[in-house]
C-alpha atoms as a PDB file:
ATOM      1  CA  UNK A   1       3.630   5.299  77.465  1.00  0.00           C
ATOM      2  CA  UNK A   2       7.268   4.268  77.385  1.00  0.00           C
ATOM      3  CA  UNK A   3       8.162   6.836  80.070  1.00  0.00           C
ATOM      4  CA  UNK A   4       8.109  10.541  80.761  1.00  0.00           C
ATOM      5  CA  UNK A   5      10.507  11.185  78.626  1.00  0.00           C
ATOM      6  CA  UNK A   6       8.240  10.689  75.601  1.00  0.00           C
ATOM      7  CA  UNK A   7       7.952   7.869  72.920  1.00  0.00           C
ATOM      8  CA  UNK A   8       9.387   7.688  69.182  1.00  0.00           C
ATOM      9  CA  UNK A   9       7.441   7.975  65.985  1.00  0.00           C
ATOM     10  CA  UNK A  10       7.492   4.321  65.450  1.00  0.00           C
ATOM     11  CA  UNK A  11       5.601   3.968  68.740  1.00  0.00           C
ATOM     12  CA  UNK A  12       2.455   5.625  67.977  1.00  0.00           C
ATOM     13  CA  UNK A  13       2.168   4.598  63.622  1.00  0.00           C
ATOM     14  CA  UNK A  14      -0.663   2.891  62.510  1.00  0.00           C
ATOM     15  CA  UNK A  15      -1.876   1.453  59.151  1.00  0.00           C
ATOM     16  CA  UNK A  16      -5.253   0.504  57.935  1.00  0.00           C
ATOM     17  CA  UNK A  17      -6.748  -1.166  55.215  1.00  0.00           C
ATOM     18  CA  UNK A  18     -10.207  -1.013  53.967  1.00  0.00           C
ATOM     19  CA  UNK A  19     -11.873  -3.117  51.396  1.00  0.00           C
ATOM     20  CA  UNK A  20     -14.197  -0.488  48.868  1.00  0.00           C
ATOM     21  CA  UNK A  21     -17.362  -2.073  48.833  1.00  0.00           C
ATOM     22  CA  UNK A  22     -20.912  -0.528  46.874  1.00  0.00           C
ATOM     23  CA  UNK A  23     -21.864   0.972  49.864  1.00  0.00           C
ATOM     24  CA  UNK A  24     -18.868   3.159  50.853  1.00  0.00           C
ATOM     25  CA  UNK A  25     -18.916   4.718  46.633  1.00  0.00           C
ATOM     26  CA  UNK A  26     -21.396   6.997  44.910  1.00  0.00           C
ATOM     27  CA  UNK A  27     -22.843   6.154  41.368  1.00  0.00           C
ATOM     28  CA  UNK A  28     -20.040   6.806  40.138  1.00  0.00           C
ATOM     29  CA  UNK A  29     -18.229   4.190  41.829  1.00  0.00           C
ATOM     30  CA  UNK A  30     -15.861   6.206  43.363  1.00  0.00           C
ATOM     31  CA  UNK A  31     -15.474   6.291  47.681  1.00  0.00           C
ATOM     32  CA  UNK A  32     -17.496   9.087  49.161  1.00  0.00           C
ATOM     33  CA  UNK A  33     -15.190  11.953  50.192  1.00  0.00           C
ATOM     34  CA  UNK A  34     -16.793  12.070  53.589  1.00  0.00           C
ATOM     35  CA  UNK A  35     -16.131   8.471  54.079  1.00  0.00           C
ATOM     36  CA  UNK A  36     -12.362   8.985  53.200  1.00  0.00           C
ATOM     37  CA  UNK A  37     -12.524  11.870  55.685  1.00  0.00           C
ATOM     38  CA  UNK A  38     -13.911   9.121  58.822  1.00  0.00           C
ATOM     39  CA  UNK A  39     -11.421   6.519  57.575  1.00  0.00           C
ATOM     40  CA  UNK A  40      -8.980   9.123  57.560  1.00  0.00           C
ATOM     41  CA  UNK A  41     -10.040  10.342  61.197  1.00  0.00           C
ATOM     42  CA  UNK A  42     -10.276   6.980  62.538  1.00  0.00           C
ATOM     43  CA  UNK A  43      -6.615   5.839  61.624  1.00  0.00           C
ATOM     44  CA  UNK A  44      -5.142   9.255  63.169  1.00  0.00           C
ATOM     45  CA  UNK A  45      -7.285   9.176  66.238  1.00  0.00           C
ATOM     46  CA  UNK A  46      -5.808   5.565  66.468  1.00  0.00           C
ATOM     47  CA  UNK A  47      -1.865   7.394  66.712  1.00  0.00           C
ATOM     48  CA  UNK A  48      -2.980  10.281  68.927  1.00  0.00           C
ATOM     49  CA  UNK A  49      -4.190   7.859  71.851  1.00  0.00           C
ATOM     50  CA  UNK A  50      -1.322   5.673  71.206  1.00  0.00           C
ATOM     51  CA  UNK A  51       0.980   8.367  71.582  1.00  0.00           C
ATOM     52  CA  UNK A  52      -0.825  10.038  74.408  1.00  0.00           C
ATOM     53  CA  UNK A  53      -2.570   7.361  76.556  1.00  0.00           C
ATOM     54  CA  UNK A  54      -5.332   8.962  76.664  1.00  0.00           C
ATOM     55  CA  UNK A  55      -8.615   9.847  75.150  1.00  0.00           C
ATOM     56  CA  UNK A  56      -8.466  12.276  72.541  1.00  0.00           C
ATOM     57  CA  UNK A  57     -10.715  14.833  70.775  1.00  0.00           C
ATOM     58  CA  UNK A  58     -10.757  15.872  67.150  1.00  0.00           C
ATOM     59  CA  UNK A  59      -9.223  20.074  67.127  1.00  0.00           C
ATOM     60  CA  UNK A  60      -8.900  20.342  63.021  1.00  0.00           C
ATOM     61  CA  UNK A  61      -8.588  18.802  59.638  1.00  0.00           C
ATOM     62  CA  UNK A  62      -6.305  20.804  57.825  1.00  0.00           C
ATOM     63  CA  UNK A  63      -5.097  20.309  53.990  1.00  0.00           C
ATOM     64  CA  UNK A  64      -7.075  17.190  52.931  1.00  0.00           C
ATOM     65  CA  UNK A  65      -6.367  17.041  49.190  1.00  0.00           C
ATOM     66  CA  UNK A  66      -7.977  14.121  47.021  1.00  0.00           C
ATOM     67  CA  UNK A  67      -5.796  14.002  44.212  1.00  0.00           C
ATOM     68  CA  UNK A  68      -7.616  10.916  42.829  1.00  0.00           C
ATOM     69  CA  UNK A  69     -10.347   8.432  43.290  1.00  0.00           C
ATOM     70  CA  UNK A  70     -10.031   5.561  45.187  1.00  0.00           C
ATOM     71  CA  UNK A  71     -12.726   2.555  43.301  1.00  0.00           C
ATOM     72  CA  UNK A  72     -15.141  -0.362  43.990  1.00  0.00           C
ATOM     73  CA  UNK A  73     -13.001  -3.052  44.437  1.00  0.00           C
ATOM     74  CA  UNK A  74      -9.817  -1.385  45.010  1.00  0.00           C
ATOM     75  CA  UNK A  75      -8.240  -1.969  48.523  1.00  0.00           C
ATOM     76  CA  UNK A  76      -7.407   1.680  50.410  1.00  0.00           C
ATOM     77  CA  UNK A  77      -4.201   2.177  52.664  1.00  0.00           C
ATOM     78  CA  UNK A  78      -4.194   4.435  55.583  1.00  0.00           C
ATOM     79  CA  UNK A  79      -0.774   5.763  56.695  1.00  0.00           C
ATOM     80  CA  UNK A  80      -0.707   7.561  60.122  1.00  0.00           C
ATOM     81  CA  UNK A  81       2.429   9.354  61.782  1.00  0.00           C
ATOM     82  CA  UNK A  82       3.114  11.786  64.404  1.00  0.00           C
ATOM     83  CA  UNK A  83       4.809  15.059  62.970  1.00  0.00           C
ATOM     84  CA  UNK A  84       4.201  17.290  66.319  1.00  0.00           C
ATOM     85  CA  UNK A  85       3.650  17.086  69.930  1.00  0.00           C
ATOM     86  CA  UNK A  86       2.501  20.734  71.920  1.00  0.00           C
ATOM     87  CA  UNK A  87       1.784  20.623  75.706  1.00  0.00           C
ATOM     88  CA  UNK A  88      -2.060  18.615  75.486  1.00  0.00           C
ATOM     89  CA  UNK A  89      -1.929  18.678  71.620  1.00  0.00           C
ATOM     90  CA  UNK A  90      -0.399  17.030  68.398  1.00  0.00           C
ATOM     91  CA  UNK A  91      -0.603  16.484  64.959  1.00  0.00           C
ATOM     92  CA  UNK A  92      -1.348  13.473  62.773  1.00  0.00           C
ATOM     93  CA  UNK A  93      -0.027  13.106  59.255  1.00  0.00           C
ATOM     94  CA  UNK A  94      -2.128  11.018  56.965  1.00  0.00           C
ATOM     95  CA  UNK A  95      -1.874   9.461  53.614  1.00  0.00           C
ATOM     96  CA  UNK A  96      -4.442   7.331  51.592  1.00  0.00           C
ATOM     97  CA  UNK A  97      -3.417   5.082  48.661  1.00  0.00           C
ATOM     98  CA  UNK A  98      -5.454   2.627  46.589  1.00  0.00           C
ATOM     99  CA  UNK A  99      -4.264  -0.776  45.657  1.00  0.00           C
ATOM    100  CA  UNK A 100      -5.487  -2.735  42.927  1.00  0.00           C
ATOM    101  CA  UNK A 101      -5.423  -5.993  44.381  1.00  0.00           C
ATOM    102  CA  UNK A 102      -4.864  -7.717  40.994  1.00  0.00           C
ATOM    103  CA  UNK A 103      -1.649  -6.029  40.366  1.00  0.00           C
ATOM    104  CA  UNK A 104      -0.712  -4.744  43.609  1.00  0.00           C
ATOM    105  CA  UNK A 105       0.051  -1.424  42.368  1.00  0.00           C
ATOM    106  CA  UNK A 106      -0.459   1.442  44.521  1.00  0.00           C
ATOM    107  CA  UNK A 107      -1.285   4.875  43.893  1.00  0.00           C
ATOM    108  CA  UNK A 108      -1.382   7.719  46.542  1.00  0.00           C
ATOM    109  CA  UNK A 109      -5.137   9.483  46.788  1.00  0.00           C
ATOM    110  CA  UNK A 110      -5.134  11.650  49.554  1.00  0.00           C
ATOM    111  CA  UNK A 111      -3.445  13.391  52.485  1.00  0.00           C
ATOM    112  CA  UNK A 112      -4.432  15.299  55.534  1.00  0.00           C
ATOM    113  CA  UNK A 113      -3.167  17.372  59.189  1.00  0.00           C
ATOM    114  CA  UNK A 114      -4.808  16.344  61.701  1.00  0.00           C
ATOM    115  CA  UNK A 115      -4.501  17.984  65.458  1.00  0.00           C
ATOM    116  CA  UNK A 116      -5.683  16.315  68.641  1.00  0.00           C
ATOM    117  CA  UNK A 117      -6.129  17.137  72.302  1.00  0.00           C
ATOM    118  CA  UNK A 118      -4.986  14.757  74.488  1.00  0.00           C
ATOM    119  CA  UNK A 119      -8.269  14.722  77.639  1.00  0.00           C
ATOM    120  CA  UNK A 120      -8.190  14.166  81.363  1.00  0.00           C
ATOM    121  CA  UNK A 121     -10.679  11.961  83.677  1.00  0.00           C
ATOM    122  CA  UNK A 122     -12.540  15.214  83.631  1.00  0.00           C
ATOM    123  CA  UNK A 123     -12.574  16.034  80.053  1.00  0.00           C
ATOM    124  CA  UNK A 124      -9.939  18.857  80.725  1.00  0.00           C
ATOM    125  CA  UNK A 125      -7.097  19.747  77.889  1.00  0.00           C
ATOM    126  CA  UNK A 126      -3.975  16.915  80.017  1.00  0.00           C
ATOM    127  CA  UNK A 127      -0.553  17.554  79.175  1.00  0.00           C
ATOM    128  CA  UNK A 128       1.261  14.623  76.885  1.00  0.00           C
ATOM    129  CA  UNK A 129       4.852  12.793  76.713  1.00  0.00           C
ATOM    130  CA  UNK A 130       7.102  14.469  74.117  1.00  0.00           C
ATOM    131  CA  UNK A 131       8.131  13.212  70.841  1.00  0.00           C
ATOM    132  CA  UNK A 132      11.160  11.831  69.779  1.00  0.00           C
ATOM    133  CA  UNK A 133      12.046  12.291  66.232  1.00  0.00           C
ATOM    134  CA  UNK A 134      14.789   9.891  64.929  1.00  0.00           C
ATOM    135  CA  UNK A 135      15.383  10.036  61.122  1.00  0.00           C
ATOM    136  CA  UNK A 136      15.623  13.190  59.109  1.00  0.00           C
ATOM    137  CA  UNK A 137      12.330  12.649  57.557  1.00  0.00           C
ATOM    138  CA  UNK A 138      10.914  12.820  61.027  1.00  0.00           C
ATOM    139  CA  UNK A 139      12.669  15.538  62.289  1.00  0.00           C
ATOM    140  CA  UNK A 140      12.078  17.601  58.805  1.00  0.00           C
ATOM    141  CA  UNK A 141       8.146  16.657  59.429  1.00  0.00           C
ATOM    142  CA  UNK A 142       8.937  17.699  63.450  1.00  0.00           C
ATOM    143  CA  UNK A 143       9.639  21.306  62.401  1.00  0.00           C
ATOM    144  CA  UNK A 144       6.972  21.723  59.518  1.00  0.00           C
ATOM    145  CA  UNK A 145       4.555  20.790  61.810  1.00  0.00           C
ATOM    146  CA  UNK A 146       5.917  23.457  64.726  1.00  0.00           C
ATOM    147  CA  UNK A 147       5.465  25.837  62.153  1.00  0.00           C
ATOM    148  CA  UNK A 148       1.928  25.083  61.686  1.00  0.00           C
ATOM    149  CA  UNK A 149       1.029  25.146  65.697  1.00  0.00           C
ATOM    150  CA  UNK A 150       2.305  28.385  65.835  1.00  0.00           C
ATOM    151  CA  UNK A 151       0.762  29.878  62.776  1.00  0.00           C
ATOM    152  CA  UNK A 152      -2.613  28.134  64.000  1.00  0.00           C
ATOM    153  CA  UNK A 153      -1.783  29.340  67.518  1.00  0.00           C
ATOM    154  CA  UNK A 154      -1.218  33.563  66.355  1.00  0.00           C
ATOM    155  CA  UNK A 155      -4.823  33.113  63.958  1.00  0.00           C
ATOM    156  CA  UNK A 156      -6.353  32.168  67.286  1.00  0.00           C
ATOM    157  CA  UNK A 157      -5.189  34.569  69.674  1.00  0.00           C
ATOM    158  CA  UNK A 158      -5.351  37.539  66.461  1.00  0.00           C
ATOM    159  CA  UNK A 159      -1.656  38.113  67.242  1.00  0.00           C
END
């Protein structure tokens, strides 16, 4: 953690890449949703704990769209950023492209929201250093993202 005044967007972003081999497709030859969905985990869980310091735990997976295949042989690119930070929670913006590594051309696949809870030594909800949002983009994302805790927050409580 930079301090306790929190840490920047840039601080926590990750990137993956994953070769599509035969045993990550179906027949079709097309990746596995559920696979997307781990890779797509994996990659957030990565900026959670980067931008917490500390173990984290899986709340939700909200709005995971495939808008197209990604194939055998392609080359799929994770994209992870922090849009929100709560008290103990956050969320995880993630987008999935596919490459095709003879022509380099990229096409975006999928996108989800993750949120995460930030754990203590005992396994307890921990409270986490703030975000700081720097560009427009990330501020626009910033207050999306608010908007989301607190709608997610009201459907828990029923108010």
């Amino acid at each position: 953690m930079k301090d306790i005044k929190g840490n920047s967007v840039s601080d926590s972003a990750a990137e993956a890449v994953q070769v599509v081999l035969p045993n990550d497709t179906n027949p079709l030859g097309n990746v596995l949703g559920g696979r997307v969905m781990h890779w797509i985990d994996m990659i957030a869980a990565v900026v959670a704990v980067r931008h917490s310091k500390r173990p984290v735990v899986t709340a939700s997976m909200e709005g995971l769209e495939f808008h197209s295949p990604i194939r055998l042989g392609q080359i799929a690119i994770l994209k992870a950023v922090l849009n929100y930070v709560g008290r103990t929670s956050m969320e995880v913006g993630v987008e999935v492209y596919a490459e095709d590594f003879r022509t380099g051309k990229r096409h975006h696949t999928s996108s989800a929201l993750l949120t995460y809870v930030a754990l203590d030594d005992e396994g307890n909800p921990t409270p986490i250093p703030p975000l700081h949002t720097e560009t427009p983009d990330e501020k626009r994302r910033y207050m999306e993202a608010e908007k989301r805790y607190q709608e997610r927050k009201q459907r828990r409580t029923g108010r």
